[in-house]
Protein backbone atom coordinates (compact mmCIF):
# COMPACT_ATOMS: atom_id res chain seq x y z
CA UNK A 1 1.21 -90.17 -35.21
CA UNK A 2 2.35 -90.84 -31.59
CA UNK A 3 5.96 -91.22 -30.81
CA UNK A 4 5.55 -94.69 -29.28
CA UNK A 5 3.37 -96.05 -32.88
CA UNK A 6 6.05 -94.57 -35.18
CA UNK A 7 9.07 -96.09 -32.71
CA UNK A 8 6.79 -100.02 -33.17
CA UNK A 9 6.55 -99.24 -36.59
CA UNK A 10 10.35 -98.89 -37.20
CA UNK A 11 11.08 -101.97 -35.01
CA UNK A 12 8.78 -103.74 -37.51
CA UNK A 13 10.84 -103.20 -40.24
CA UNK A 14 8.87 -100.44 -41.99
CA UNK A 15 11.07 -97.02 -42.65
CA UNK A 16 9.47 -94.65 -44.70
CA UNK A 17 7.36 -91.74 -43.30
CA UNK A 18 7.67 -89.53 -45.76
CA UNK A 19 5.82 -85.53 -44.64
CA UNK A 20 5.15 -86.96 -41.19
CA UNK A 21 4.09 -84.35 -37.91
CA UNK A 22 6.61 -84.66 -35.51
CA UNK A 23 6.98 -81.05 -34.47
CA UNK A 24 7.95 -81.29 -30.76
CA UNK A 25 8.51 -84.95 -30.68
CA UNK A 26 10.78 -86.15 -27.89
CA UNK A 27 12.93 -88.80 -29.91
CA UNK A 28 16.07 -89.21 -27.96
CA UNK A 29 18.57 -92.04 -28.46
CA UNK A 30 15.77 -93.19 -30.25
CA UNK A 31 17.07 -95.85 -33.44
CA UNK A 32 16.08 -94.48 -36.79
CA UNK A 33 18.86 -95.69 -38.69
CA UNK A 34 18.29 -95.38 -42.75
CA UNK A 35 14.59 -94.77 -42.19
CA UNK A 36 13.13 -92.12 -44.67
CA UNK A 37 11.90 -88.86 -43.30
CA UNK A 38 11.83 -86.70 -46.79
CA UNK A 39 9.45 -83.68 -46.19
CA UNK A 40 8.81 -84.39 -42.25
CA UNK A 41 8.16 -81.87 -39.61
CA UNK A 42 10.76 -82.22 -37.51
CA UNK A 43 10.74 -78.59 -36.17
CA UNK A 44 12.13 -78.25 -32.50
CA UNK A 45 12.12 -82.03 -32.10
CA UNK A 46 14.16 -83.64 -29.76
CA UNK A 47 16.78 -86.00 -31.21
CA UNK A 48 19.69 -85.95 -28.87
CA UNK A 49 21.98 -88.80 -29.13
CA UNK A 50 19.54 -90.36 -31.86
CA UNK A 51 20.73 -93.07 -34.17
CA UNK A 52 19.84 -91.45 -37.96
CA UNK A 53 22.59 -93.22 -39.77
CA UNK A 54 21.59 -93.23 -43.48
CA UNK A 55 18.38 -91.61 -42.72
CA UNK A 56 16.90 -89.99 -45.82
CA UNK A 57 15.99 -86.57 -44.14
CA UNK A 58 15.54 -84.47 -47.48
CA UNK A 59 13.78 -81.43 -47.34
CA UNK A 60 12.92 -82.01 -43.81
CA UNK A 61 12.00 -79.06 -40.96
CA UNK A 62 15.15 -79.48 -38.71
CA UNK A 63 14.38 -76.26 -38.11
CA UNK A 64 16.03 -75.40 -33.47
CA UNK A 65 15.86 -79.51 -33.54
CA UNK A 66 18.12 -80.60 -31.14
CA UNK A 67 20.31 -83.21 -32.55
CA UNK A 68 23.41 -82.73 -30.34
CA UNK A 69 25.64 -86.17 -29.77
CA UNK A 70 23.44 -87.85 -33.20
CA UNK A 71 24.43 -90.20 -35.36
CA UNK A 72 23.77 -88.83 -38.70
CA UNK A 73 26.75 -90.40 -40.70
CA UNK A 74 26.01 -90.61 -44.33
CA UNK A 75 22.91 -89.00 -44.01
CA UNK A 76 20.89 -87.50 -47.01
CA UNK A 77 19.95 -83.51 -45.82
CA UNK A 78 19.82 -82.19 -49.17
CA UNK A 79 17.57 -79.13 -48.89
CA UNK A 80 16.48 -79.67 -45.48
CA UNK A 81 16.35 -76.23 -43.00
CA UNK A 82 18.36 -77.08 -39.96
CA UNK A 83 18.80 -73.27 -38.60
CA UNK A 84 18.79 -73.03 -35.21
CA UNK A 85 19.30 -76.16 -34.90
CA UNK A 86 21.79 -77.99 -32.14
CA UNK A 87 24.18 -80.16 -32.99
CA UNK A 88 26.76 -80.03 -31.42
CA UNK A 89 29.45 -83.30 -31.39
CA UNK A 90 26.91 -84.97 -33.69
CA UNK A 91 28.75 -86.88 -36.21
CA UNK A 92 27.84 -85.64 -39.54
CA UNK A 93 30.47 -87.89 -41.67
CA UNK A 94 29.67 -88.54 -45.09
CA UNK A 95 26.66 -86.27 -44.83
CA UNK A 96 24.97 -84.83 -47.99
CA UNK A 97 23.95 -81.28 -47.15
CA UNK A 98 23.53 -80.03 -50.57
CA UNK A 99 21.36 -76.81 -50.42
CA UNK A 100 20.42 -77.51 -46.75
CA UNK A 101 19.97 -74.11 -44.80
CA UNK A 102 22.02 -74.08 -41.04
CA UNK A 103 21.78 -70.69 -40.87
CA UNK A 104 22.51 -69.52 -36.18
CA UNK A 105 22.76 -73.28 -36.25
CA UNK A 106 24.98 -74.89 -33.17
CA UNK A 107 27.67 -77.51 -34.18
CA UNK A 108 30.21 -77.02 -31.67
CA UNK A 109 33.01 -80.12 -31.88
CA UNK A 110 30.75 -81.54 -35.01
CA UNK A 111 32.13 -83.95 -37.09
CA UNK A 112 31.51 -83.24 -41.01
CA UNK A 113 34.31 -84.77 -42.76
CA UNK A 114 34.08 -85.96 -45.99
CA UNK A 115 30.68 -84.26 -45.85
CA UNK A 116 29.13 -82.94 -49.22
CA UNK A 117 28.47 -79.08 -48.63
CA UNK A 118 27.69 -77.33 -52.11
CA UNK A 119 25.58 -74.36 -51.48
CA UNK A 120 25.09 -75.38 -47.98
CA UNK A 121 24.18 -71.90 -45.66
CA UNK A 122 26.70 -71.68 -42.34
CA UNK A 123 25.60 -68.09 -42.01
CA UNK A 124 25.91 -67.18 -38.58
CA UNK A 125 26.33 -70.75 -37.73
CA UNK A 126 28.71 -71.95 -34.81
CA UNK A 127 31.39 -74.01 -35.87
CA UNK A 128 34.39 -73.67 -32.94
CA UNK A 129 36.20 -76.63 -32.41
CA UNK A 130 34.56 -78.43 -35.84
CA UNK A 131 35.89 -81.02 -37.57
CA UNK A 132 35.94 -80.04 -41.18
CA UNK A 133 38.72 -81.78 -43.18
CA UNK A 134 38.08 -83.42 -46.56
CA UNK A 135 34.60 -81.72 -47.13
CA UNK A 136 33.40 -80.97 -50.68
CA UNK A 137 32.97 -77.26 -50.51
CA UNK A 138 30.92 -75.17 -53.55
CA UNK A 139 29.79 -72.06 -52.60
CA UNK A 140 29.17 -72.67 -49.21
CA UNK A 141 28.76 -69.77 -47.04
CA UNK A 142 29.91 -69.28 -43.95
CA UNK A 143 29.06 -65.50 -43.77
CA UNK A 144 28.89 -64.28 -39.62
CA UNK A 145 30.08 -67.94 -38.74
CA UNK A 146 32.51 -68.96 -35.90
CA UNK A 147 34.96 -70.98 -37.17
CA UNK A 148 37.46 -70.32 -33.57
CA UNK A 149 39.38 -73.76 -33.51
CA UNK A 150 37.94 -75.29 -36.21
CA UNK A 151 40.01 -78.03 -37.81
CA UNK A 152 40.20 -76.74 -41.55
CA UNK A 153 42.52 -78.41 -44.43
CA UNK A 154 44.19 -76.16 -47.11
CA UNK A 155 41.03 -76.42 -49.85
CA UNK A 156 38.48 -74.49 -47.39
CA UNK A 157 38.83 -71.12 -48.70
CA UNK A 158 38.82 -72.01 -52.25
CA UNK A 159 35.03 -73.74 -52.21
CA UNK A 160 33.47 -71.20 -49.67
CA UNK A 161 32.05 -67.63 -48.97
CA UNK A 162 33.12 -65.80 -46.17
CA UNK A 163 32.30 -62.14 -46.63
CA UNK A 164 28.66 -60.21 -47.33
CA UNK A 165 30.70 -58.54 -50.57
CA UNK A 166 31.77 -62.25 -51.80
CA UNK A 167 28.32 -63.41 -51.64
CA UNK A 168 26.71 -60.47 -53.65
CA UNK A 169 29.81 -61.02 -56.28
CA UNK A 170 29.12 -65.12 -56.62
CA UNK A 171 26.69 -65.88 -59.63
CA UNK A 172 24.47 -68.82 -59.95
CA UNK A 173 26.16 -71.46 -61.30
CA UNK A 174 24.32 -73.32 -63.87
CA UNK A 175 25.65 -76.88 -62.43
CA UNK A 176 24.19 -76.16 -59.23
CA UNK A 177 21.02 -78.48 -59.89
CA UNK A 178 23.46 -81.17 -60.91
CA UNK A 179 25.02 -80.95 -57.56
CA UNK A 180 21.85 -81.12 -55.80
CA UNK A 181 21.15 -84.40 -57.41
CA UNK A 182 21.72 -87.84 -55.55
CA UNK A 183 25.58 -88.36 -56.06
CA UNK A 184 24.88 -91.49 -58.22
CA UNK A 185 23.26 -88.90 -60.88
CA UNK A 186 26.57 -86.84 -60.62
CA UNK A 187 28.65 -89.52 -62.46
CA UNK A 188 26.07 -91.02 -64.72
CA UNK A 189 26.91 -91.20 -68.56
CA UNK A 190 24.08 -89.77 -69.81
CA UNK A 191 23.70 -87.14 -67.11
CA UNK A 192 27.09 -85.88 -68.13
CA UNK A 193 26.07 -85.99 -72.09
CA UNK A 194 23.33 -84.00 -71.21
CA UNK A 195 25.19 -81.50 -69.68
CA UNK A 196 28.12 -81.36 -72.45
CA UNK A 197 25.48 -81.20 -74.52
CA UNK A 198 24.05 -77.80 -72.74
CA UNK A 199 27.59 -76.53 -72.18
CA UNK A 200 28.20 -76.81 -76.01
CA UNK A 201 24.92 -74.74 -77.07
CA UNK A 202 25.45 -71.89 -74.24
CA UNK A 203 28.70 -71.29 -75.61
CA UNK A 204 28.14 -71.29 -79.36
CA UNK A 205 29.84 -74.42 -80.47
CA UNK A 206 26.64 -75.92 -81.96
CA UNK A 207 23.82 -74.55 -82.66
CA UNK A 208 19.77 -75.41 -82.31
């Protein structure tokens, strides 16, 4: 699909273009706000000062994007492979990066508080001057990352992995696909039985 059909598509009101080719694409400033990209090829599309607030991105190729100066507060990014990728002073607020891979990526002066970061990858990533206060962290690592000026609050080193030794110490935990669910799931009733449920037969308090 050309850039120029999907950008009259979106003004039409339709938003979902879920697996869509758009390796390459030159999508600056362009307005993409909540529109559904799950499973796109984004890889080494241009995005730069793009509007992508509340844009369902899961799984996506991010992969050397350059998203530097985008909007992607409250964004869903859950799995998606942004290494390489440049985003630096792009507001990632209220982002949910749950699995997501930003392995060498760029996010100089990026905003990502109150993002949701469990199992997130920050290897290598660049992170000076970030803004990282009031992010959910769950064994997030940040292995080889620059973190020079970064604006941290007191729970960081609690949540994350900063050495190679940590990482090979850190088991899976068995939660982990709860946490990769849609937030919603996280506090659902029966979601939670089902897991008190599990937690009770892995540790011998009732049996089969």
């Amino acid at each position: 699909m050309l850039v120029a059909d999907l950008l009259r598509l979106v003004a039409a009101g339709h938003s979902t273009f879920a697996g869509i080719n758009l390796a390459h694409a030159s999508l600056e400033q362009a307005r993409l706000a909540a529109v559904a990209f799950v499973g796109a090829n984004l890889y080494c599309a241009n995005l730069r000062s793009s509007d992508l607030q509340a844009a369902r991105l899961q799984y996506a190729d991010l992969r050397s994007a350059d998203l530097r100066g985008a909007n992607l507060a409250c964004a869903i990014l859950r799995g998606a492979d942004l290494s390489g990728a440049r985003l630096g002073r792009a507001n990632l607020q209220h982002v949910r990066l749950a699995g997501a891979n930003l392995q060498w990526a760029d996010l100089q002066r990026a905003n990502l508080c109150h993002a949701n970061c469990y199992y997130t990858r920050f290897d290598h990533a660049n992170l000076a001057k970030a803004r990282l206060q009031d992010v959910e962290w769950r064994q997030t690592n940040f292995v080889g990352a620059n973190l020079h000026g970064a604006h941290l609050d007191k729970g960081f080193e609690a949540g994350v992995i900063l050495a190679a030794d940590h990482e090979a110490s850190v088991s899976h935990d068995e939660r982990a696909d709860l946490y990769l669910l849609e937030p919603t799931l996280r506090v659902d009733p029966i979601v939670q039985r089902l897991y008190f449920l599990r937690w009770l037969r892995q540790t011998g308090r009732i049996t089969p």
